[in-house]
Protein backbone atom coordinates (compact mmCIF):
# COMPACT_ATOMS: atom_id res chain seq x y z
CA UNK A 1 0.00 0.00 0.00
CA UNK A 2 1.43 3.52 -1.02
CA UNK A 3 1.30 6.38 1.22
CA UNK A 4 1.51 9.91 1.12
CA UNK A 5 4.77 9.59 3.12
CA UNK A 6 6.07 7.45 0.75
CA UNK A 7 6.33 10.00 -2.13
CA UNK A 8 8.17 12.15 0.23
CA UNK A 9 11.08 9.42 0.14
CA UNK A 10 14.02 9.25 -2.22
CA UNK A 11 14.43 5.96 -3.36
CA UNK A 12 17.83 6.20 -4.73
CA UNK A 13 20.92 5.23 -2.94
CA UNK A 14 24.50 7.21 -3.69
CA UNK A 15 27.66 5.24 -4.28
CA UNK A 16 30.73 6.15 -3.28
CA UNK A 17 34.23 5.34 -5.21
CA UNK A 18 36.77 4.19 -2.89
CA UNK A 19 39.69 5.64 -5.01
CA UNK A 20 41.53 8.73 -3.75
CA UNK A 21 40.48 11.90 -5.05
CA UNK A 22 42.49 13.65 -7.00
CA UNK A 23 41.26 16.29 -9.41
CA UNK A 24 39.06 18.96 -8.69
CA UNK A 25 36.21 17.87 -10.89
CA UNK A 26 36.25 14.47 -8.48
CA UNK A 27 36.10 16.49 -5.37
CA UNK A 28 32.74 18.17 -7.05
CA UNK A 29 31.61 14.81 -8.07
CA UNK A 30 31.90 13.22 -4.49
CA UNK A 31 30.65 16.49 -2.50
CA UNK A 32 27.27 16.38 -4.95
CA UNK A 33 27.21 13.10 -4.11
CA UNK A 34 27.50 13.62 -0.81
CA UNK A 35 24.76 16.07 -0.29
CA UNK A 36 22.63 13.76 -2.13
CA UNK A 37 23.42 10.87 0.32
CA UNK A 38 22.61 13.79 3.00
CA UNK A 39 19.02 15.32 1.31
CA UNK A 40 18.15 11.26 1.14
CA UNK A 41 18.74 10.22 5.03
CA UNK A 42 17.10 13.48 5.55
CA UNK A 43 13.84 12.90 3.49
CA UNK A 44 13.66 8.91 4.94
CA UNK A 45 14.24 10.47 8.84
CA UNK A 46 11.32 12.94 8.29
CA UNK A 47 9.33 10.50 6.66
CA UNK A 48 9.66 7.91 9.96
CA UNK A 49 9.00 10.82 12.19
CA UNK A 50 5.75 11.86 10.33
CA UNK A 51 4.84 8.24 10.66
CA UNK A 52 5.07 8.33 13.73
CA UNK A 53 3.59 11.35 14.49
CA UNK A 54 0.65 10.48 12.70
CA UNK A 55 0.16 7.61 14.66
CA UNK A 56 0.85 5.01 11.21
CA UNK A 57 3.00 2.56 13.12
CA UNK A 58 2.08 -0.27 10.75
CA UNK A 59 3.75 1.47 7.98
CA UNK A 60 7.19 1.74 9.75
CA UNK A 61 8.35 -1.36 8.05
CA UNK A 62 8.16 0.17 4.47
CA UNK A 63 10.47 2.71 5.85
CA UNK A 64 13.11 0.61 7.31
CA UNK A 65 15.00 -1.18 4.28
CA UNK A 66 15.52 2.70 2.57
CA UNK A 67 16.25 4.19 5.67
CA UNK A 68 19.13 1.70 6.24
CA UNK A 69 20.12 1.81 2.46
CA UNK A 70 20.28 5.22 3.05
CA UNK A 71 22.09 5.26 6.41
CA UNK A 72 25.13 3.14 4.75
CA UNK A 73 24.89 5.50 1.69
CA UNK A 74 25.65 8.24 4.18
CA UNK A 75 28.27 6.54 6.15
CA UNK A 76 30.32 5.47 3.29
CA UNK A 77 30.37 8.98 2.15
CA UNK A 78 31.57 9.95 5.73
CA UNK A 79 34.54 7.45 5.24
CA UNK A 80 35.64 8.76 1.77
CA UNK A 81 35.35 11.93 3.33
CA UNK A 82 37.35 11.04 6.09
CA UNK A 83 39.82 9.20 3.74
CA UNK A 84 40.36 12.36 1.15
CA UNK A 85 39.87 15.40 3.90
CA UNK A 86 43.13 17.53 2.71
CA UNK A 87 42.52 16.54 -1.06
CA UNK A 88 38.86 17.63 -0.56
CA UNK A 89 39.63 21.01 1.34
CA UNK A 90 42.28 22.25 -1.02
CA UNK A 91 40.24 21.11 -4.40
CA UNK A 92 36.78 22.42 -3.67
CA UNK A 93 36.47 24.76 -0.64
CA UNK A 94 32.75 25.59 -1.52
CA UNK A 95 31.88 22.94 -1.62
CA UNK A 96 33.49 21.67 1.35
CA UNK A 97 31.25 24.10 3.31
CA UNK A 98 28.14 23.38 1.75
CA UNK A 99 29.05 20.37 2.67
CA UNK A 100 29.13 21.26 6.27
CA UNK A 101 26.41 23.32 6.60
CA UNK A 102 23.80 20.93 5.33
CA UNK A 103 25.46 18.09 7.81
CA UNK A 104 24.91 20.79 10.37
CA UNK A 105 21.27 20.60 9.54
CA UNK A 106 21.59 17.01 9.82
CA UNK A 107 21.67 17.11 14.04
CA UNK A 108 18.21 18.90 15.12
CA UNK A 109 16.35 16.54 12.66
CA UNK A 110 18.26 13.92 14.07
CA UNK A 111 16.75 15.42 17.61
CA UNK A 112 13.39 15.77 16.45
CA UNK A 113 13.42 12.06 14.98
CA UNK A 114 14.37 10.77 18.62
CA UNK A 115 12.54 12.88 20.37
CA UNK A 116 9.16 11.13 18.48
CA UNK A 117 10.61 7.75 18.53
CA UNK A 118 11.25 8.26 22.34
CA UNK A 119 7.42 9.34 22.92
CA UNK A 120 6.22 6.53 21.28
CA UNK A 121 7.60 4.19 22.87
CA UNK A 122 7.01 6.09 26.10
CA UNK A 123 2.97 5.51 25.08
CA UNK A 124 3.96 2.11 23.88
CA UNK A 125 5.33 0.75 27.32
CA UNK A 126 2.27 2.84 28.92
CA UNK A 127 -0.42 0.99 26.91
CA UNK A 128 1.47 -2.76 27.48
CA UNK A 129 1.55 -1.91 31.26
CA UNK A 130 -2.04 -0.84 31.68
CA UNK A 131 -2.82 -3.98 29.47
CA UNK A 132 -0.64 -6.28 31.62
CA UNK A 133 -2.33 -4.94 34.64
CA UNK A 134 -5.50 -5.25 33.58
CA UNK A 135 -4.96 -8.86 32.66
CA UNK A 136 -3.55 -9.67 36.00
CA UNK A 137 -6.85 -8.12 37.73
CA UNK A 138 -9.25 -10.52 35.90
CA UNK A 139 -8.26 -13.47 38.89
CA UNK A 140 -11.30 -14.69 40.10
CA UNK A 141 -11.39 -14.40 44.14
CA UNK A 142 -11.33 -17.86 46.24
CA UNK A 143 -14.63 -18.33 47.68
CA UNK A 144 -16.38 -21.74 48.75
CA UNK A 145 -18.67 -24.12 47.35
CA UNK A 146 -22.80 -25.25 48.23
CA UNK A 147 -20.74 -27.66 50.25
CA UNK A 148 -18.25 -25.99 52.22
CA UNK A 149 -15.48 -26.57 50.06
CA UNK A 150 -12.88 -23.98 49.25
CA UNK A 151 -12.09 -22.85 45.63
CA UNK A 152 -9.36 -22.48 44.00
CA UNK A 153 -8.95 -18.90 41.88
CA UNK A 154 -8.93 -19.67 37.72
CA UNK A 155 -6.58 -17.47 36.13
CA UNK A 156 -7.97 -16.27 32.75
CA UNK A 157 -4.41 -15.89 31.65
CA UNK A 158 -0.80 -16.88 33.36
CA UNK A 159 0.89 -13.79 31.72
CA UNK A 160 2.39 -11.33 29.32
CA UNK A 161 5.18 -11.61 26.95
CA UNK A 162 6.77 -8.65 25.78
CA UNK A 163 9.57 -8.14 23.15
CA UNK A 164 11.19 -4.69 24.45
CA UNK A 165 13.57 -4.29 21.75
CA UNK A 166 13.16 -1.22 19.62
C-alpha cells in the first residue's frame, strides 16, 4: 500500500568510489554526491517521524529497508570523506562548506526524529503496562462451594510476553 509519506522518500541510494580523489572535478563529483546521500537520510528520517507522528505505526516497516540503504549510503560517504579530507579542502572549498552546513542541519532533525521515537515508545510501554495490569486483575477471588469446600482462583491468563527491543 502507497502512502503519502512514501512519495516524500528518495528511493535512490548514492555510491561512493573508494579511489583517492584527485582532481578537482572528483572532489565536485563526491561532495554532490555527498549532499545527495545527506538530502536522502534526511527525506527517509522525516518520513519515519511523520509516521510516527501520525500515529501510522504499521507502515514503519516500508520505511526501514531505505532508511538503512540510506544510512550506509551516508556513512560510506563519511569514510571517503574522512579518507580524502586535505585533497577535498584544497580542491573544492565551496563545496566543502556546503558540505558542512547541510550536515549541520543534519543534528536537530536527528533530535526531532528521537525525540518522536522516544514518545512513542514512552505511550507504547504505557499501553502494554495498563494492558498487563489489567490482565492480572481478571483473577477470580477464592470463595467456597454449596458444600463448604474452598475454591481455588482460575486465572484467565498466566501472563504477558513482551519483546522490548526497539
Amino acid at each position: 500500500m502507497t502512502t503519502q509519506h512514501d512519495t516524500d522518500i528518495v528511493q535512490s541510494t548514492v555510491s561512493f568510489e573508494e579511489e583517492p580523489i584527485q582532481t578537482r572535478v572528483q572532489a565536485e563529483v563526491f561532495c554532490e554526491s555527498f549532499e545527495t546521500a545527506v538530502e536522502n537520510l534526511v527525506s527517509i528520517i522525516e518520513a519515519e517521524t511523520n509516521l510516527l507522528r501520525d500515529g501510522q505505526i504499521s507502515e514503519l516497516p516500508t520505511v526501514t529497508p531505505r532508511k538503512n540503504a540510506a544510512i550506509e549510503s551516508y556513512l560510506s560517504g563519511i569514510r571517503v570523506a574522512s579518507a580524502n579530507a586535505i585533497a577535498l579542502g584544497n580542491l573544492a572549498p565551496q563545496s566543502i562548506q556546503r558540505m558542512r552546513e547541510r550536515h549541520g542541519n543534519l543534528r536537530p532533525i536527528l533530535q526531532r526524529n528521537l525525540q518522536v521515537v522516544s514518545t512513542a515508545r514512552t505511550v507504547t510501554d504505557n499501553v502494554i503496562e495498563t494492558v498487563a495490569k489489567a490482565v492480572g486483575s481478571q483473577l477470580k477471588t477464592k470463595g467456597y462451594t454449596a458444600n463448604g469446600v474452598m475454591t481455588t482462583p482460575q486465572r484467565s491468563a498466566q501472563g504477558i510476553a513482551v519483546n522490548q527491543t526497539l
